[in-house]
C-alpha atoms as a PDB file:
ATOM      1  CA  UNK A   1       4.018   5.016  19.586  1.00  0.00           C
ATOM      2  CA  UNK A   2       4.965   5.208  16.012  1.00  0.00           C
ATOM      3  CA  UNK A   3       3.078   4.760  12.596  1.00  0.00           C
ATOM      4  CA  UNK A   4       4.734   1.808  10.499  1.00  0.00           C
ATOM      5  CA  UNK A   5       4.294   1.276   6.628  1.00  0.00           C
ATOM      6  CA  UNK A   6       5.298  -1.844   5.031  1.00  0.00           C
ATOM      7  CA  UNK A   7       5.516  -2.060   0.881  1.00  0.00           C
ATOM      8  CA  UNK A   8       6.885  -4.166  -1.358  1.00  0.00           C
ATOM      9  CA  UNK A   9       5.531  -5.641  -5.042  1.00  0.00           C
ATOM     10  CA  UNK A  10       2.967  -8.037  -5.028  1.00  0.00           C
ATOM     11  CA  UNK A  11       3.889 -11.324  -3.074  1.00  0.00           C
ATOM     12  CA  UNK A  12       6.952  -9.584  -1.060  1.00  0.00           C
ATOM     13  CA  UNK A  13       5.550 -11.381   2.650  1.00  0.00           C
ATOM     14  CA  UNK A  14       3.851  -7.652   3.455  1.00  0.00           C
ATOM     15  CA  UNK A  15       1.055  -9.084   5.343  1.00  0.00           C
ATOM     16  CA  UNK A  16       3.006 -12.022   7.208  1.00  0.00           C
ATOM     17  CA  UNK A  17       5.537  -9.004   7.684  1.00  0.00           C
ATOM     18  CA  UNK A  18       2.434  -6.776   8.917  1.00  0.00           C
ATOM     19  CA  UNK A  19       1.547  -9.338  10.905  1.00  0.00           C
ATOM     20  CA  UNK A  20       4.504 -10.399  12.606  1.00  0.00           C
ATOM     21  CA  UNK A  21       5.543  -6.364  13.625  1.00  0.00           C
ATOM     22  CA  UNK A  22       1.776  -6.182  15.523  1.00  0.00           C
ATOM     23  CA  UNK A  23       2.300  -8.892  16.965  1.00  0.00           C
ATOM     24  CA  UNK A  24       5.802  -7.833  18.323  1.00  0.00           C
ATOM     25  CA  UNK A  25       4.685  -3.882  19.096  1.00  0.00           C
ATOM     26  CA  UNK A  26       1.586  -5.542  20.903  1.00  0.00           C
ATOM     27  CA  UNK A  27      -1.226  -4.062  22.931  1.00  0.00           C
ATOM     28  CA  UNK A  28      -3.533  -1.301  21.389  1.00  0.00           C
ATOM     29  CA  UNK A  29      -2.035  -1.619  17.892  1.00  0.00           C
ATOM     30  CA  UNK A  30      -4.049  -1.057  14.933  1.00  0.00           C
ATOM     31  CA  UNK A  31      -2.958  -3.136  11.984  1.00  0.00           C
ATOM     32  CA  UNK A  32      -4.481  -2.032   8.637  1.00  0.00           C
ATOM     33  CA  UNK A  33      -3.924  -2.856   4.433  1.00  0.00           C
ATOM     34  CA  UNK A  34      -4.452  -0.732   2.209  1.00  0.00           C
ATOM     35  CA  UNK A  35      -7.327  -0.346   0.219  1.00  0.00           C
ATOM     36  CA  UNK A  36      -9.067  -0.301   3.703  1.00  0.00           C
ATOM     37  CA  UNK A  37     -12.240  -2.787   2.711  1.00  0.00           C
ATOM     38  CA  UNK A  38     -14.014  -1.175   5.389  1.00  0.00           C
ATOM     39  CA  UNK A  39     -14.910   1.866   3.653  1.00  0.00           C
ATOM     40  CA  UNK A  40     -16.651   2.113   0.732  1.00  0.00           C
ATOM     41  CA  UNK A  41     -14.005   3.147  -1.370  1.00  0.00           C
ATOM     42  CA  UNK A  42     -11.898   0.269  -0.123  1.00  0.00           C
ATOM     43  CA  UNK A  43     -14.363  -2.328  -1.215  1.00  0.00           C
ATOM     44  CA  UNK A  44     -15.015  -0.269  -4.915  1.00  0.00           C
ATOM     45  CA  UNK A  45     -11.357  -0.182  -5.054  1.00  0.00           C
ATOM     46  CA  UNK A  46     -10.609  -4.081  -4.941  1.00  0.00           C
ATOM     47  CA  UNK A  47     -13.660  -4.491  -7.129  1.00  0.00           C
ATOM     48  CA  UNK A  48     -12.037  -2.281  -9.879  1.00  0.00           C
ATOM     49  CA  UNK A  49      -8.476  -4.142  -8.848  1.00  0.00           C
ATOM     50  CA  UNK A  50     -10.091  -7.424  -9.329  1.00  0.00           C
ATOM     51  CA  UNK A  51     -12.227  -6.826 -12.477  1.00  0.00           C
ATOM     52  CA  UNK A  52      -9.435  -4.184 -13.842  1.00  0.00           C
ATOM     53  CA  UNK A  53     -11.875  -1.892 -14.844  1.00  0.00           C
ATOM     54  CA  UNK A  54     -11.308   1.864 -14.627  1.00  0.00           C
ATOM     55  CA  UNK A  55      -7.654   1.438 -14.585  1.00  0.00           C
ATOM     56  CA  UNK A  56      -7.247   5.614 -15.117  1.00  0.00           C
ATOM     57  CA  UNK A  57      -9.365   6.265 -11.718  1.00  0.00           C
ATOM     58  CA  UNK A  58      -6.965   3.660  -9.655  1.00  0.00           C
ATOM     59  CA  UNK A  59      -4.676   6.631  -8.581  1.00  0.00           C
ATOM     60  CA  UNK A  60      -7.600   8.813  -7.554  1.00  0.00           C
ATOM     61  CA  UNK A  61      -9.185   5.977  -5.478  1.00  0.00           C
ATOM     62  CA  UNK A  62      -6.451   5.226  -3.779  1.00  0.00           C
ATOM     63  CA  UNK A  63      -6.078   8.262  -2.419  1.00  0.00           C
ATOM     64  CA  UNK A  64      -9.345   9.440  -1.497  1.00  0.00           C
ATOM     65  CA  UNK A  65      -9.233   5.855   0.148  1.00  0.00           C
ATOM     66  CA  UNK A  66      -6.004   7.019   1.901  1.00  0.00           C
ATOM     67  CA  UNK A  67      -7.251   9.944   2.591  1.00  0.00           C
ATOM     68  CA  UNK A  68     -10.219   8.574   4.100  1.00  0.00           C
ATOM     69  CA  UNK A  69      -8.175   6.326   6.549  1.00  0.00           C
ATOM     70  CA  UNK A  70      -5.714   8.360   7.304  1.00  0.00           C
ATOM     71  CA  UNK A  71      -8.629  11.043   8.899  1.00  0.00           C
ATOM     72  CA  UNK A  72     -10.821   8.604  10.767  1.00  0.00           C
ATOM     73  CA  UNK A  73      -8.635   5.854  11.550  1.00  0.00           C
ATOM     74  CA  UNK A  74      -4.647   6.417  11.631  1.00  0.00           C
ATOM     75  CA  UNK A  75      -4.984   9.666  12.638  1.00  0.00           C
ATOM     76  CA  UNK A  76      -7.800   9.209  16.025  1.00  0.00           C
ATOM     77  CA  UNK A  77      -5.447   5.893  16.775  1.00  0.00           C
ATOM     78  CA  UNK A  78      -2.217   7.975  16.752  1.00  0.00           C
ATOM     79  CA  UNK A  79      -3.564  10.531  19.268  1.00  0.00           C
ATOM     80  CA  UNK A  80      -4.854   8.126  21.345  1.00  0.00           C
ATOM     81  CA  UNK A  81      -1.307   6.635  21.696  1.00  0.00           C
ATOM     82  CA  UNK A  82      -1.692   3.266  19.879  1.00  0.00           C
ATOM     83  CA  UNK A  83       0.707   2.008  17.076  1.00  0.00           C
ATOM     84  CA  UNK A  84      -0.161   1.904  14.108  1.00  0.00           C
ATOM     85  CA  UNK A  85       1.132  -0.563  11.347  1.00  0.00           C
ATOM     86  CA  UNK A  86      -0.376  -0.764   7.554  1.00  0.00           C
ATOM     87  CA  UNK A  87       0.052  -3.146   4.484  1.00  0.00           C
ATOM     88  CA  UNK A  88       0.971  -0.123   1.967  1.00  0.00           C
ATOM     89  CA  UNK A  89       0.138   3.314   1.569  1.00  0.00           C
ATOM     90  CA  UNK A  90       0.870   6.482  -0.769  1.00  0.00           C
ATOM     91  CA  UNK A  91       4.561   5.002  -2.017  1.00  0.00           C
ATOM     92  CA  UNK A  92       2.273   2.473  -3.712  1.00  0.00           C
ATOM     93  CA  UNK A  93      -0.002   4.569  -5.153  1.00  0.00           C
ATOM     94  CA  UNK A  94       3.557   5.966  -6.507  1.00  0.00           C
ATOM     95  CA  UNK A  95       5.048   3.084  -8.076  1.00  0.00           C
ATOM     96  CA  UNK A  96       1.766   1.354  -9.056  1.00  0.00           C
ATOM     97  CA  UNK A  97       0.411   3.990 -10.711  1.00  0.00           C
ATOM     98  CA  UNK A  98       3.099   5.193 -13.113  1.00  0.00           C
ATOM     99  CA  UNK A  99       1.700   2.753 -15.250  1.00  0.00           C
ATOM    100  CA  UNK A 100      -0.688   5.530 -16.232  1.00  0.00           C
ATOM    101  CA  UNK A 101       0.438   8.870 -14.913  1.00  0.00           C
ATOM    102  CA  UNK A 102       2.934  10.552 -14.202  1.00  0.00           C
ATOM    103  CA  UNK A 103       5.245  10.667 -10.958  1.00  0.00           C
ATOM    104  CA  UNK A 104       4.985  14.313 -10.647  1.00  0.00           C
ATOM    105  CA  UNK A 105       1.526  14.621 -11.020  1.00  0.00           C
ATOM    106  CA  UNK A 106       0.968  11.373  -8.309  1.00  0.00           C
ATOM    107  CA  UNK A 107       3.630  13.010  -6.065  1.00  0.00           C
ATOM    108  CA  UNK A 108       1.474  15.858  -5.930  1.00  0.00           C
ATOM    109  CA  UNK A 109      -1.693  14.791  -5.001  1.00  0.00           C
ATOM    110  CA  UNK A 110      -0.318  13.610  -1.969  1.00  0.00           C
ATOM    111  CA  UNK A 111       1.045  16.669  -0.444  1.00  0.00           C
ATOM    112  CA  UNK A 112      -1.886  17.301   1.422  1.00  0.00           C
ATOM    113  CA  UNK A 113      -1.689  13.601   3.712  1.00  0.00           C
ATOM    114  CA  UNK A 114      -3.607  14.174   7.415  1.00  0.00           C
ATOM    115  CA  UNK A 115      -0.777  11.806   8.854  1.00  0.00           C
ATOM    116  CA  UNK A 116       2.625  10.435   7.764  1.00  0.00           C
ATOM    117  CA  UNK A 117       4.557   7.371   8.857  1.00  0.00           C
ATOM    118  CA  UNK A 118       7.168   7.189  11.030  1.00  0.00           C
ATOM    119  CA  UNK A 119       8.627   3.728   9.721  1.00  0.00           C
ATOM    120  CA  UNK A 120       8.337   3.121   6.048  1.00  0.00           C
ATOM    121  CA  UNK A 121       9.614  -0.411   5.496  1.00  0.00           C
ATOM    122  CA  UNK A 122      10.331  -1.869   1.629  1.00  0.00           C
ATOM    123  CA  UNK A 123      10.643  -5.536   1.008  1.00  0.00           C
ATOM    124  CA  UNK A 124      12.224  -6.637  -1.950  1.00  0.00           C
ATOM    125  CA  UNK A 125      11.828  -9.840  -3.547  1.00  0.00           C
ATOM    126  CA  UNK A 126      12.343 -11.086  -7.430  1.00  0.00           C
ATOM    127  CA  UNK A 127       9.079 -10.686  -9.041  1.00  0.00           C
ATOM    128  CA  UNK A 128       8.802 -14.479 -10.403  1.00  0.00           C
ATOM    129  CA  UNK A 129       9.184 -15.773  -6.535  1.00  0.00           C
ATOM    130  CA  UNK A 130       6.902 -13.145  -5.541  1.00  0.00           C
ATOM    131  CA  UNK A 131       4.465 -13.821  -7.775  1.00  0.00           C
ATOM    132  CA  UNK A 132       4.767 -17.592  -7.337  1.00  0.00           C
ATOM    133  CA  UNK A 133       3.887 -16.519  -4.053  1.00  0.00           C
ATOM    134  CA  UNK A 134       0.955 -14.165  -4.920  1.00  0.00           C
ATOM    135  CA  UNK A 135      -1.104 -17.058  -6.476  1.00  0.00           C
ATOM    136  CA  UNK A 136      -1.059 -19.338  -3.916  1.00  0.00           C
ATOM    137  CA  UNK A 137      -3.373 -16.971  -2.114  1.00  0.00           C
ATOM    138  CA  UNK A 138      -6.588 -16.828  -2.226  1.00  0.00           C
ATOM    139  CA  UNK A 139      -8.404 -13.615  -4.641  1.00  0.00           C
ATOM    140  CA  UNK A 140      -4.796 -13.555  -6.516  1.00  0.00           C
ATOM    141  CA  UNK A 141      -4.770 -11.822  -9.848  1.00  0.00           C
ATOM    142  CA  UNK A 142      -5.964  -8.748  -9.589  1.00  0.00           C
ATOM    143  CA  UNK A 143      -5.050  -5.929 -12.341  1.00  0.00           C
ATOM    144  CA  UNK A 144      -1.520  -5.322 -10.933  1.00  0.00           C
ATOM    145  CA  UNK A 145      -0.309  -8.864 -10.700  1.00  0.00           C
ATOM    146  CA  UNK A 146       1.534  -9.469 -13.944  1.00  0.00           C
ATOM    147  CA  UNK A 147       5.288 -10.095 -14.131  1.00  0.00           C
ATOM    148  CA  UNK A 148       6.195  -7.748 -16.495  1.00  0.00           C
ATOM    149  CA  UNK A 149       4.259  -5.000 -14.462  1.00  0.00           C
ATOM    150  CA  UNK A 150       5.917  -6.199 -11.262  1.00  0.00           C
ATOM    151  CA  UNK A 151       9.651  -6.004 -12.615  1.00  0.00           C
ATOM    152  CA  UNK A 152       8.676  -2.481 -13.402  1.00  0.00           C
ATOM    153  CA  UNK A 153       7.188  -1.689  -9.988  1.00  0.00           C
ATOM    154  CA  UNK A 154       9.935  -3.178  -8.189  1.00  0.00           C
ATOM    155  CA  UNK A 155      12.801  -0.686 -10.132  1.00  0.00           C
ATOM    156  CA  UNK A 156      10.310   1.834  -9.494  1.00  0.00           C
ATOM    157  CA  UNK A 157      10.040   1.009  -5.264  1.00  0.00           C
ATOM    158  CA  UNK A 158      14.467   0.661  -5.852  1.00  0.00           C
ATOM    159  CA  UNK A 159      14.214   4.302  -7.190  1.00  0.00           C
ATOM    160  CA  UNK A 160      11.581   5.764  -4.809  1.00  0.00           C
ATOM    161  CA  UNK A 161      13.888   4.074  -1.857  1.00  0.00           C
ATOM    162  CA  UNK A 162      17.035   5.788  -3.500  1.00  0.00           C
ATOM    163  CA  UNK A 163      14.513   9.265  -3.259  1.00  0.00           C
ATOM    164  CA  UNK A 164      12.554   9.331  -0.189  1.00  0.00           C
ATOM    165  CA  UNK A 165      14.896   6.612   2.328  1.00  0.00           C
END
């Protein structure tokens, strides 16, 4: 049993990756994205993401998202033995959201997690192929997906790798 975390910028192959590991782990195991778009603050969250409104409450819905999936879904699945893998989690919220606060303050909020992973996974791409990638898909640009931002976030997943790997 073991609790698996893939991240990566925008267009890095996280949900073919995601994909690809449940399939090969098998059974019982409980694949997930974050945000989770079956709770409410999932679907408010891609909403906001989409429309790129209230861009200063990203960091604070993503976690009580996280939090919120972490206590009634992770959590319930890792003490009932099943694997668990998920398209992103906290180390997003981390690089993502230094475009408005700052990494101490987003490093704390997350102290108080219900569950951490076991695997934590980082795919690296160049951020022009990724995001060449990105809109080919279908509900592509949301807030986030903009070159210059992804450059930044994908120094900032090189440095949290170099911090927390």
């Amino acid at each position: 049993m073991g609790y698996y975390i893939l991240e990566g910028i925008d267009g890095s192959g996280k949900d073919t990756q995601g994909d690809l590991l449940t399939e090969a782990l098998g059974g019982d195991t409980l694949r997930l994205n974050e945000p989770d778009d079956t709770l409410p603050t999932g679907k408010l969250l891609r909403t906001m993401l989409k429309e790129g409104t209230y861009v200063e409450a990203h960091a604070a819905m993503f976690l009580a998202d996280r939090m919120a999936m972490l206590s009634t879904r992770v959590r319930p699945a890792l003490e009932a033995g099943r694997d668990v893998v998920s398209v992103r989690s906290w180390l997003s919220t981390l690089v993502y959201q230094q475009e408005n606060w700052p990494l101490d303050w987003l490093l704390s909020i997350h102290e108080q997690m219900p569950c951490k992973a076991d695997h934590l996974i980082l795919l690296d791409i160049d951020p022009e192929v990724a995001l060449g990638r990105a809109s080919r898909r279908p509900g592509h640009n949301e807030f986030y997906e903009k070159l210059d931002i992804q450059k930044r976030n994908r120094d900032r997943y090189k440095n949290m790798a170099l911090r927390f790997m």
